[in-house]
Protein backbone atom coordinates (compact mmCIF):
# COMPACT_ATOMS: atom_id res chain seq x y z
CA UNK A 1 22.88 17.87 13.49
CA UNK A 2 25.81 15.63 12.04
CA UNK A 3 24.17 13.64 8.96
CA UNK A 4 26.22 10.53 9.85
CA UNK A 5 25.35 9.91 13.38
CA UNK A 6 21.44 10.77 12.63
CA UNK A 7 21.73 7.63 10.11
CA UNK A 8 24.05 5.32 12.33
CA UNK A 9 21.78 5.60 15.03
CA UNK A 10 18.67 5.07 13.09
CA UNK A 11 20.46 1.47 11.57
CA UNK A 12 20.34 3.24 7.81
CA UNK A 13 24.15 2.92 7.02
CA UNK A 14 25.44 -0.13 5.40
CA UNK A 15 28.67 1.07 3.95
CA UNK A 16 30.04 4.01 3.49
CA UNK A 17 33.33 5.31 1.27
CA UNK A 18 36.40 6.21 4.08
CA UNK A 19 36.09 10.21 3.96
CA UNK A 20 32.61 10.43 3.45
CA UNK A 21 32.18 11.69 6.84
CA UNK A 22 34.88 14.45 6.86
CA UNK A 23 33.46 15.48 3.56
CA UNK A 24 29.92 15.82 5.41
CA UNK A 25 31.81 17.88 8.72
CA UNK A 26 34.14 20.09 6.27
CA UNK A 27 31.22 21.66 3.71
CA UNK A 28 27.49 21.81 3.23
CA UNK A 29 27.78 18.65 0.46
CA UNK A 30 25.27 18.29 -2.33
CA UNK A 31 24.39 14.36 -2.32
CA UNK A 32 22.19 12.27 -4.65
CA UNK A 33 20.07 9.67 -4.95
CA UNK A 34 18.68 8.01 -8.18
CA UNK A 35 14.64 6.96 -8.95
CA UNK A 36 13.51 4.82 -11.46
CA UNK A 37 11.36 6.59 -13.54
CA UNK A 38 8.84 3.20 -14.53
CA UNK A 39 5.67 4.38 -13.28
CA UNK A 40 3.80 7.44 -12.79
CA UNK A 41 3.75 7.09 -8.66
CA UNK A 42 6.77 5.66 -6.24
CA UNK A 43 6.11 3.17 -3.93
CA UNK A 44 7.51 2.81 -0.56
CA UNK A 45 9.99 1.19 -1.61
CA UNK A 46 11.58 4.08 -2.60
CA UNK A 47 11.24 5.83 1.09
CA UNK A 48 14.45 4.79 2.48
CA UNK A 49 16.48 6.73 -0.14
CA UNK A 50 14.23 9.86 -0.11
CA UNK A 51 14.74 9.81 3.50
CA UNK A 52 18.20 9.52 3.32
CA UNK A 53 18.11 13.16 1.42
CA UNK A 54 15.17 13.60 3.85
CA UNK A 55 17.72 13.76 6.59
CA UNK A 56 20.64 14.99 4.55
CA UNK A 57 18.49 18.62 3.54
CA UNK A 58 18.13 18.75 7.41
CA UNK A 59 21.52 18.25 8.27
CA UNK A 60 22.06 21.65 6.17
CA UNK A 61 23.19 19.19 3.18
CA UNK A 62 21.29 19.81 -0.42
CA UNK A 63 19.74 16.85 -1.85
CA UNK A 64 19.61 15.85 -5.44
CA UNK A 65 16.71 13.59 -6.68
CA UNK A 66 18.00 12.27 -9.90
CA UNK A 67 15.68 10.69 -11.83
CA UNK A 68 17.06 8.36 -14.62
CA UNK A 69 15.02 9.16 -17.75
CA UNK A 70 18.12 7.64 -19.64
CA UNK A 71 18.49 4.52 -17.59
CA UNK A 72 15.14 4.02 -17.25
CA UNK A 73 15.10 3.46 -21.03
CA UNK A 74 17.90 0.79 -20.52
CA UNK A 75 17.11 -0.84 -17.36
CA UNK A 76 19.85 -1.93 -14.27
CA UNK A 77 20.78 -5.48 -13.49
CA UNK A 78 21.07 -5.07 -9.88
CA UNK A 79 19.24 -7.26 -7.93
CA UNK A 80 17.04 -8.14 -11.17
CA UNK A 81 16.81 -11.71 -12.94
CA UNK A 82 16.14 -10.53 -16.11
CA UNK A 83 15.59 -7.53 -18.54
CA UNK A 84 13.01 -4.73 -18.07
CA UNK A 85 11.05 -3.50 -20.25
CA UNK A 86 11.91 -0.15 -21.64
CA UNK A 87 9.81 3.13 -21.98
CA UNK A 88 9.22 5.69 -24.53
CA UNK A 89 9.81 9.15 -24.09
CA UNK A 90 6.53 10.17 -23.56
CA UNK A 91 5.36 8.18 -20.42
CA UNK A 92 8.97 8.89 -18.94
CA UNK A 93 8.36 12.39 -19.08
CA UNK A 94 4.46 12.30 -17.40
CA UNK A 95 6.21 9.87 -14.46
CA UNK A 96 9.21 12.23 -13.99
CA UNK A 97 6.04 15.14 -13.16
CA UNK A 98 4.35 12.42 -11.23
CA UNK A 99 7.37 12.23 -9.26
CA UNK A 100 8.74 15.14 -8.32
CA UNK A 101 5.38 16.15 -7.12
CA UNK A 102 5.20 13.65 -4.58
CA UNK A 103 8.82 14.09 -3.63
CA UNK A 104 7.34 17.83 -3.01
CA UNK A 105 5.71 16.19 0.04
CA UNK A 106 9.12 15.13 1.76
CA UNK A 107 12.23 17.86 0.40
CA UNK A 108 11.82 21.61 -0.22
CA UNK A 109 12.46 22.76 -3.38
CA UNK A 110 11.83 26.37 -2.91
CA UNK A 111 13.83 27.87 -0.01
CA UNK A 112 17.69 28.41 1.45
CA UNK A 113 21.21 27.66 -0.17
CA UNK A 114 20.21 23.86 0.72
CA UNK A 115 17.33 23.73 -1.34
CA UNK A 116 16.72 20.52 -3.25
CA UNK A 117 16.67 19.87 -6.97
CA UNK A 118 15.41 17.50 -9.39
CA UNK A 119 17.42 16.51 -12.66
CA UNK A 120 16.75 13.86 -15.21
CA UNK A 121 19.42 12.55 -16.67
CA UNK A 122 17.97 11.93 -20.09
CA UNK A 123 18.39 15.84 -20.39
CA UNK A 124 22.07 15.21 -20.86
CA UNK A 125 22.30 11.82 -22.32
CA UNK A 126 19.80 12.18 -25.16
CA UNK A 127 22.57 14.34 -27.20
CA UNK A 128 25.33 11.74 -26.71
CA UNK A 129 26.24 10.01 -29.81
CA UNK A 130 27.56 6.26 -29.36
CA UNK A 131 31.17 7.44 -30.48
CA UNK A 132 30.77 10.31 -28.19
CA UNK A 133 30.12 8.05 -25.18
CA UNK A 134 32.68 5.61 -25.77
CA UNK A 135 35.56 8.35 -26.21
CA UNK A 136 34.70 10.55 -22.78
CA UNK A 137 33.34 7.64 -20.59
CA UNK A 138 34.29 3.93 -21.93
CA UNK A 139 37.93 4.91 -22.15
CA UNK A 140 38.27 5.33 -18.66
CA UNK A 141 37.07 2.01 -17.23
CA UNK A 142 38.12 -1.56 -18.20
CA UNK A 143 36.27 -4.46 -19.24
CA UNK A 144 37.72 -6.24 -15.74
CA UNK A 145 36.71 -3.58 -13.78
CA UNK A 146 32.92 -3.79 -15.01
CA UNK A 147 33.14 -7.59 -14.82
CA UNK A 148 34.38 -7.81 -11.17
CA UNK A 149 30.88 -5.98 -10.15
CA UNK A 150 28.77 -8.21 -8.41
CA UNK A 151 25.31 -6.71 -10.52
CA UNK A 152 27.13 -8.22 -13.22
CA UNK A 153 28.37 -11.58 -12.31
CA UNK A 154 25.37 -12.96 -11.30
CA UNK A 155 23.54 -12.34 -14.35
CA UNK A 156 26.64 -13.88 -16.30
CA UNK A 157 25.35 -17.52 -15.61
CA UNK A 158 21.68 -16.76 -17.59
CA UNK A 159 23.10 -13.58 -19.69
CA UNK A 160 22.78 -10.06 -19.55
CA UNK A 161 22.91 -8.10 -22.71
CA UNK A 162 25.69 -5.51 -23.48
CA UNK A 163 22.56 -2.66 -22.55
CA UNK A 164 22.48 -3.55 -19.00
CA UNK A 165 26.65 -4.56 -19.24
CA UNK A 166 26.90 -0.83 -19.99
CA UNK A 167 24.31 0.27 -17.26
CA UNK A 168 27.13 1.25 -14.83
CA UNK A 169 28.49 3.46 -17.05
CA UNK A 170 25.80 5.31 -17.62
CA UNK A 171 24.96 5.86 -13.79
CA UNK A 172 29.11 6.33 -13.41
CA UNK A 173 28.49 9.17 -15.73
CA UNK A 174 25.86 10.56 -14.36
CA UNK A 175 27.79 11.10 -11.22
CA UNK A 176 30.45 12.68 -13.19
CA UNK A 177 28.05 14.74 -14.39
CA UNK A 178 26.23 16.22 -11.43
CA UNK A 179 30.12 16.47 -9.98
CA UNK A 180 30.98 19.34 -12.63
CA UNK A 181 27.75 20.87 -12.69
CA UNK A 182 26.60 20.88 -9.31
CA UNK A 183 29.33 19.99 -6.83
CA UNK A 184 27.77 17.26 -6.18
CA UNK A 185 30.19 15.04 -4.31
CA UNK A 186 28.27 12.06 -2.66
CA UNK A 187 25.85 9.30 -4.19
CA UNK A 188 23.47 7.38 -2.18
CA UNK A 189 21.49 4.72 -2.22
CA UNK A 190 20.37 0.45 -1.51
CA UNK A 191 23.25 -1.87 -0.77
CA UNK A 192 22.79 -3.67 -4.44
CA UNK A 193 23.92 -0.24 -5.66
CA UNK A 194 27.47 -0.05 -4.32
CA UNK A 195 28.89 -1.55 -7.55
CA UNK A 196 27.40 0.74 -9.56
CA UNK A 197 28.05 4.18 -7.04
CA UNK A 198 31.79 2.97 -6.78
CA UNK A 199 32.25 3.06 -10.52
CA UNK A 200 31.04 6.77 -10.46
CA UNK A 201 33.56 7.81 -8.28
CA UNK A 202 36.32 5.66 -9.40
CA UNK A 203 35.21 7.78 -12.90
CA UNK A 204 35.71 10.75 -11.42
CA UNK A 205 39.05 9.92 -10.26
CA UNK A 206 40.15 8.73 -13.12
CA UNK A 207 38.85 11.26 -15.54
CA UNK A 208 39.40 14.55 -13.45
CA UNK A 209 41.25 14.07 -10.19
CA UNK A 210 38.88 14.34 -7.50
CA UNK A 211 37.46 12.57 -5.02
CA UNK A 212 33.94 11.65 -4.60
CA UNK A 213 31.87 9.34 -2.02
CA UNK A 214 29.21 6.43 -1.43
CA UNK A 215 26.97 5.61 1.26
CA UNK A 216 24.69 2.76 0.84
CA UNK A 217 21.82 1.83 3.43
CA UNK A 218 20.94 -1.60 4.11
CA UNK A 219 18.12 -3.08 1.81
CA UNK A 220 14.86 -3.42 3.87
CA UNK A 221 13.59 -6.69 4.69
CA UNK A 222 10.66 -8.00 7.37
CA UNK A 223 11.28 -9.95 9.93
CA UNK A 224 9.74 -12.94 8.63
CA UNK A 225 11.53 -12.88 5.59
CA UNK A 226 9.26 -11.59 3.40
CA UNK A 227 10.04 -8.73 0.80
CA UNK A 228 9.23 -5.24 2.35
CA UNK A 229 6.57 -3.07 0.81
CA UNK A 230 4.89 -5.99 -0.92
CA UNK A 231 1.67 -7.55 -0.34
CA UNK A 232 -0.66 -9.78 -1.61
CA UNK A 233 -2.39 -7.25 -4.29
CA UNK A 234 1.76 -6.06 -5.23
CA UNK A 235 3.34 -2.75 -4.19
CA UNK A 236 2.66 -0.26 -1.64
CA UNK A 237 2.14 3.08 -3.98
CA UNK A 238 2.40 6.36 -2.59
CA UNK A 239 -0.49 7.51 -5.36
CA UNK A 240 -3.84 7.19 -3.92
CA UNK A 241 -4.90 6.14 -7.32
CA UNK A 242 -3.26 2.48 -6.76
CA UNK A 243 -3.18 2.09 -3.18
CA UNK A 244 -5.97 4.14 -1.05
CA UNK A 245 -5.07 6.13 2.24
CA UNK A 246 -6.82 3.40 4.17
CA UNK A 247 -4.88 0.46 3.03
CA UNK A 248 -1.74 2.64 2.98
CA UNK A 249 -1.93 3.11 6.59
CA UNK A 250 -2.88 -0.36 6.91
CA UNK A 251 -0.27 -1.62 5.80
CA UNK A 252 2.04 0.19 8.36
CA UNK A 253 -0.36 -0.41 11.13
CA UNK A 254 -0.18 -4.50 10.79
CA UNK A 255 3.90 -4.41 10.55
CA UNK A 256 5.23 -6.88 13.45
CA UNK A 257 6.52 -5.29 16.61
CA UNK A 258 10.01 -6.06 15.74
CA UNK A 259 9.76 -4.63 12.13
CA UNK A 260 7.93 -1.51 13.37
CA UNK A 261 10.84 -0.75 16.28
CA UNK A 262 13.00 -0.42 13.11
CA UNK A 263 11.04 0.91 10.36
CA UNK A 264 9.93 4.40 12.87
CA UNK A 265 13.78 5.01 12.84
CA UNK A 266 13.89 4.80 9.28
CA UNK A 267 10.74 6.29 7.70
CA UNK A 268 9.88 8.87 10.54
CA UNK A 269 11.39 11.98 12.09
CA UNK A 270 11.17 11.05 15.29
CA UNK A 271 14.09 12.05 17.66
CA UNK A 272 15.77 9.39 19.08
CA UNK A 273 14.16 10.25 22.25
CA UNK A 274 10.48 9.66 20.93
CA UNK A 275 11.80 6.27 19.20
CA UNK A 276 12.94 5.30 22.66
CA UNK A 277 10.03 6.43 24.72
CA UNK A 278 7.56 4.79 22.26
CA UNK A 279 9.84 1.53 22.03
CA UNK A 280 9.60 1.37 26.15
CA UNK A 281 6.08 2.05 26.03
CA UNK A 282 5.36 -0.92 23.44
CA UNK A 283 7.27 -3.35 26.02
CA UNK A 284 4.39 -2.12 28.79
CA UNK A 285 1.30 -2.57 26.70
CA UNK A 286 2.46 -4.27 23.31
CA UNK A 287 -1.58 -4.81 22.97
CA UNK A 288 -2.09 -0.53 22.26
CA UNK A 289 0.22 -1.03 19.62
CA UNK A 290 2.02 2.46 20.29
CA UNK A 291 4.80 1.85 18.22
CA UNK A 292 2.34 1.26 14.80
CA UNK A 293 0.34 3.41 15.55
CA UNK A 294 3.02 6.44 15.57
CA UNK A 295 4.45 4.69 12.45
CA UNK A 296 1.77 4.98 10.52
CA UNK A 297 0.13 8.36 11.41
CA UNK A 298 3.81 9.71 10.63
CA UNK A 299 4.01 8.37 7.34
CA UNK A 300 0.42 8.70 6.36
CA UNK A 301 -0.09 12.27 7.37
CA UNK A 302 3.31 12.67 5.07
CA UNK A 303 2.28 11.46 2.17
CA UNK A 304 -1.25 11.63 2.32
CA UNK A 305 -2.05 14.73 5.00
CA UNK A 306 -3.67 15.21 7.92
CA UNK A 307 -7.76 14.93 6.90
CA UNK A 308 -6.79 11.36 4.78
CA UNK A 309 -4.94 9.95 8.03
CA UNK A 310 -8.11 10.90 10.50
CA UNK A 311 -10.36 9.19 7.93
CA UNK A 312 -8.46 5.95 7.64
CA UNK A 313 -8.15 5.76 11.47
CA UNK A 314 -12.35 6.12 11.71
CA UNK A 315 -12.67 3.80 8.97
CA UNK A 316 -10.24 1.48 10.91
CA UNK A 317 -12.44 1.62 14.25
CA UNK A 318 -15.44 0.72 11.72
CA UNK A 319 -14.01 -2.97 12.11
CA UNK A 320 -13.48 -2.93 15.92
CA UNK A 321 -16.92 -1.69 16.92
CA UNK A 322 -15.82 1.94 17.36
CA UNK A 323 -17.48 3.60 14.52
CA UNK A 324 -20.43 5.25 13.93
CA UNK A 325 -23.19 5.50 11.77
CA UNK A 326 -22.05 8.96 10.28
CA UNK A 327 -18.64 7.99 10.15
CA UNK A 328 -19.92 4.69 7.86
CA UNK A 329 -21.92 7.66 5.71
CA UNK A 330 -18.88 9.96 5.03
CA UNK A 331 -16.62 7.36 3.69
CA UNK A 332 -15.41 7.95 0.65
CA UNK A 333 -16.80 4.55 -1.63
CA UNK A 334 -13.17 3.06 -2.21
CA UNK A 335 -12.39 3.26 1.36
CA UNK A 336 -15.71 1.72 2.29
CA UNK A 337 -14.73 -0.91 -0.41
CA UNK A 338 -11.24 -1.63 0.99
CA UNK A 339 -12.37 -1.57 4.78
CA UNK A 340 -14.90 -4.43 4.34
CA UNK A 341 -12.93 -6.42 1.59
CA UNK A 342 -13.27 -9.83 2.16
CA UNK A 343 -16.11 -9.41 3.96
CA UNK A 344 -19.47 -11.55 2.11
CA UNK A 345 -21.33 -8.93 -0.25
CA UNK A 346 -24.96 -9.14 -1.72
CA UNK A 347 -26.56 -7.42 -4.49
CA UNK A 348 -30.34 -6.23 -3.54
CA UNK A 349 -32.88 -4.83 -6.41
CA UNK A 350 -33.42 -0.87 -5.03
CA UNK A 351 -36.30 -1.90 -5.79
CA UNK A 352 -36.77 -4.08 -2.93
CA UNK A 353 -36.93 -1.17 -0.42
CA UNK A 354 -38.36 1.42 -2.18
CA UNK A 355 -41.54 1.50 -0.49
CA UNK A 356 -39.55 0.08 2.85
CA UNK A 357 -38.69 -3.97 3.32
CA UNK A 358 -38.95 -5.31 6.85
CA UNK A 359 -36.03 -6.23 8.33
CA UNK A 360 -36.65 -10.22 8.72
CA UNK A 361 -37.40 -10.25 5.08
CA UNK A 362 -34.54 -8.43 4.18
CA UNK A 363 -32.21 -10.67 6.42
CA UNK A 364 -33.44 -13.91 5.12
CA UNK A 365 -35.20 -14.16 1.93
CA UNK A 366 -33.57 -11.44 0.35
CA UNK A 367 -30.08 -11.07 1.10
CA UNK A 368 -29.60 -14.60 2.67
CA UNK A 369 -27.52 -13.10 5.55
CA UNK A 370 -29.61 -15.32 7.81
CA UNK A 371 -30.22 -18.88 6.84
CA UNK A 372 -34.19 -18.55 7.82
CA UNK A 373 -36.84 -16.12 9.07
CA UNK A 374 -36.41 -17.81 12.54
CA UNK A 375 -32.38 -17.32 12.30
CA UNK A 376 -33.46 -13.79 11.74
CA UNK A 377 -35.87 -13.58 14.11
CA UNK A 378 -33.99 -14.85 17.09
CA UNK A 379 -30.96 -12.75 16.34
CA UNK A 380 -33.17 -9.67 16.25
CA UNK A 381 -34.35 -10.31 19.60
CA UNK A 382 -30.98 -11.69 21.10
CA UNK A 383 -30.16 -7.36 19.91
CA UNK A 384 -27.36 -9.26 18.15
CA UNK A 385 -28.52 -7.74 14.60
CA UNK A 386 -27.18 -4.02 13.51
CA UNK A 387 -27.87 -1.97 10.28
CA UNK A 388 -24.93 0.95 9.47
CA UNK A 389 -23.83 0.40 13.16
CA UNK A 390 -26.94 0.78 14.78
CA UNK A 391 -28.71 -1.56 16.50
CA UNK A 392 -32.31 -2.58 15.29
CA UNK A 393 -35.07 -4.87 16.21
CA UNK A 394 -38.29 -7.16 14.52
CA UNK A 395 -40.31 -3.76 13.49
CA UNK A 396 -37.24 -2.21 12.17
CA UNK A 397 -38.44 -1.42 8.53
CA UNK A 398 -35.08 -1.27 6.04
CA UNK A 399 -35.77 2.14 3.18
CA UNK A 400 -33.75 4.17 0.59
CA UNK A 401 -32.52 6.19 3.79
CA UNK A 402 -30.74 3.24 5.27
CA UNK A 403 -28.09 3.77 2.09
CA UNK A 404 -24.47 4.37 2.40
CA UNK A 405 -23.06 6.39 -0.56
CA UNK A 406 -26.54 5.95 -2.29
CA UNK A 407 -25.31 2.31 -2.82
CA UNK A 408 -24.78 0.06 -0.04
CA UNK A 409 -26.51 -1.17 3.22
CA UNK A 410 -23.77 -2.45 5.98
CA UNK A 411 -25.71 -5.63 7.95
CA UNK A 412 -24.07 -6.92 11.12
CA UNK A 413 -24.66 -9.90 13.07
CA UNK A 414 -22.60 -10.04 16.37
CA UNK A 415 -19.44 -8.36 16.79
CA UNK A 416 -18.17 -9.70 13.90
CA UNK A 417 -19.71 -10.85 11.18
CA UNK A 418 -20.20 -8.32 8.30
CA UNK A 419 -22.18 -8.18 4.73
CA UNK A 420 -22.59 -5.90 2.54
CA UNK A 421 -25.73 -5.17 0.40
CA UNK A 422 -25.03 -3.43 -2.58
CA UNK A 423 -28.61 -2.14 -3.97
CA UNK A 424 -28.17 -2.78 -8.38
């Protein structure tokens, strides 16, 4: 499999170094990518460069997932509008963990000549002394040169400080770096990055002689010109902790045809072949959604596995009249929570159905999902009126074993209005 062509074809090359490819064809090539370090979890915005060494570790390539502990602590001006905040030791050191272990999910770490490695550069720069860094690394690039970057000159208008002036360096020398110690003779990464990749390999020229490459891939947008991996409530985390399975796969699920025909080239391993098959199949039937739906199982079952993609699906079918009672009982409380957000919720003494509450008084006077007893009473003979899924009628007495999670009663009225009871 020629690294190259697998990225051309899936649209994940935006420039690449002349030489990079004959590099790739002559050698197995170590190649790196850098993550920021600033929290404990990455978000999917980082999935187009671990796919990039996703692909390159299956080309026969070895990735490198560098993970700047040093520039983390400084912060990069590319792309940004103003400083970051920096972080101590400490919390860098718990996210780099954080990291690697979910990085676990996509690269191998354990097996073959190819197999991938993790390095932080703080390990090396924490020993540098200021004089230090200025004699084996500021010598060798000018002022101009760091000026003409375009990170740079578009911070020059509001003001950058000489910390994030000197960021390039400090990713130029980390490339350096990884070059003597490891071989490693490619960096990749976003588009913005390109000023700060070139510098690494223009430092490498300069300091020893040798040539080394860049390959950006195109920053990932949506089709309606929104940013990618954002929504409403912020990022997209791969962490359950800060974004569930359920919305995670949610979140793929909804993407636009047009945005999911390009994101299953980029953050699956389909073959071209699939792509194309499921690409032809969403012209058929858009309505099935085929192309979604393969994006999302692909990505969920990655990050998340197999049992936490199944359960989002059920709890998705909850909405569109497909679930079940039992399913409804076996959802984990957060997912239950995120499938019916939005959705009108009312608290309910446990009290109140102790001893069993019938149903027209617990539609009406209690929870005021209905407006009146006769509201409730005409909707219950209409068969319009479901508790947990199931429909019920006039006699239908509500009792502690109509709970979901010990906490919750799920009332429906039609297809498609929801409430949930939460018993306080």
């Amino acid at each position: 499999m020629n690294f190259v062509e697998e990225l051309r074809w899936r649209g994940m090359i935006h420039d690449m170094m002349p030489g990079t490819e004959e590099q790739l064809r002559k050698e197995m090539t170590a190649a790196y990518v850098g993550i920021d370090p600033t929290a404990d979890s990455l978000h999917i915005g980082h999935l187009v460069s671990i796919m990039m060494l996703k692909h390159l570790q299956r080309c026969g390539h070895k990735p490198i997932a560098l993970v700047g502990g040093a520039t983390g602590m400084i912060g990069d001006p590319s792309g940004k509008s103003e400083e970051r905040n920096l972080l101590s030791e400490e919390t860098l050191r718990h996210n780099v963990e954080c990291i690697k272990t979910q990085l676990k999910k996509f690269l191998d770490f354990e097996t073959g000549e190819n197999k991938a490695i993790l390095v932080n550069n703080y390990d090396w720069m924490k020993e540098f002394s200021f004089l230090g860094f200025l004699r084996e690394v500021g010598k060798h690039l000018t002022v101009n040169y760091m000026m003409a970057k375009d990170s740079v000159k578009k911070r020059l208008e509001t003001g950058i400080s000489f910390t994030e002036f000197t960021y390039q360096l400090v990713q130029g020398y980390d490339f350096l770096h990884l070059y003597e110690q490891h071989q490693c003779k490619l960096q990749m990464g976003g588009s913005d990055q390109w000023g700060n990749i070139t510098t690494g390999s223009e430092l490498i020229r300069r300091k020893l002689g040798q040539e080394a490459f860049a390959l950006t891939c195109p920053l990932i947008t949506k089709a309606d010109g929104g940013k990618f991996g954002k929504t409403e409530a912020g990022n997209i985390w791969l962490d359950a902790r800060y974004t569930s399975p359920y919305k995670f796969y949610q979140f793929w699920l909804n993407c636009s045809d047009e945005d999911s025909e390009r994101y299953i080239k980029i953050f699956t391993l389909l073959s071209k072949e699939e792509v194309e098959a499921l690409i032809a199949e969403q012209q058929q039937a858009p309505h099935l959604r085929p192309l979604q739906k393969a994006l999302a199982k692909d990505v969920t079952i990655r990050v998340h596995g197999e049992t936490e993609y199944i359960q989002a699906v059920e709890a998705s079918d909850i909405l569109f009249g497909k679930g079940t009672t039992e399913t409804l009982k076996k959802l984990p409380e957060e997912t239950l929570l995120s499938v019916f957000e939005g959705v009108p919720q009312v608290e309910l003494s446990r009290q109140e159905i102790e001893n069993g509450l019938n149903i027209v008084d617990f539609l009406s006077e209690k929870t005021s999902v209905m407006s009146s007893k006769s509201e409730a009473r005409r909707s219950l003979k209409e068969g319009s009126v479901s508790i947990n899924k199931v429909k019920v009628g006039e006699d239908y007495v509500v009792s502690p074993n109509d709970t979901i999670d010990n906490r919750y009663i799920l009332a429906q009225k039609g297809k498609k209005n929801y409430y949930l009871i939460k018993l306080i």
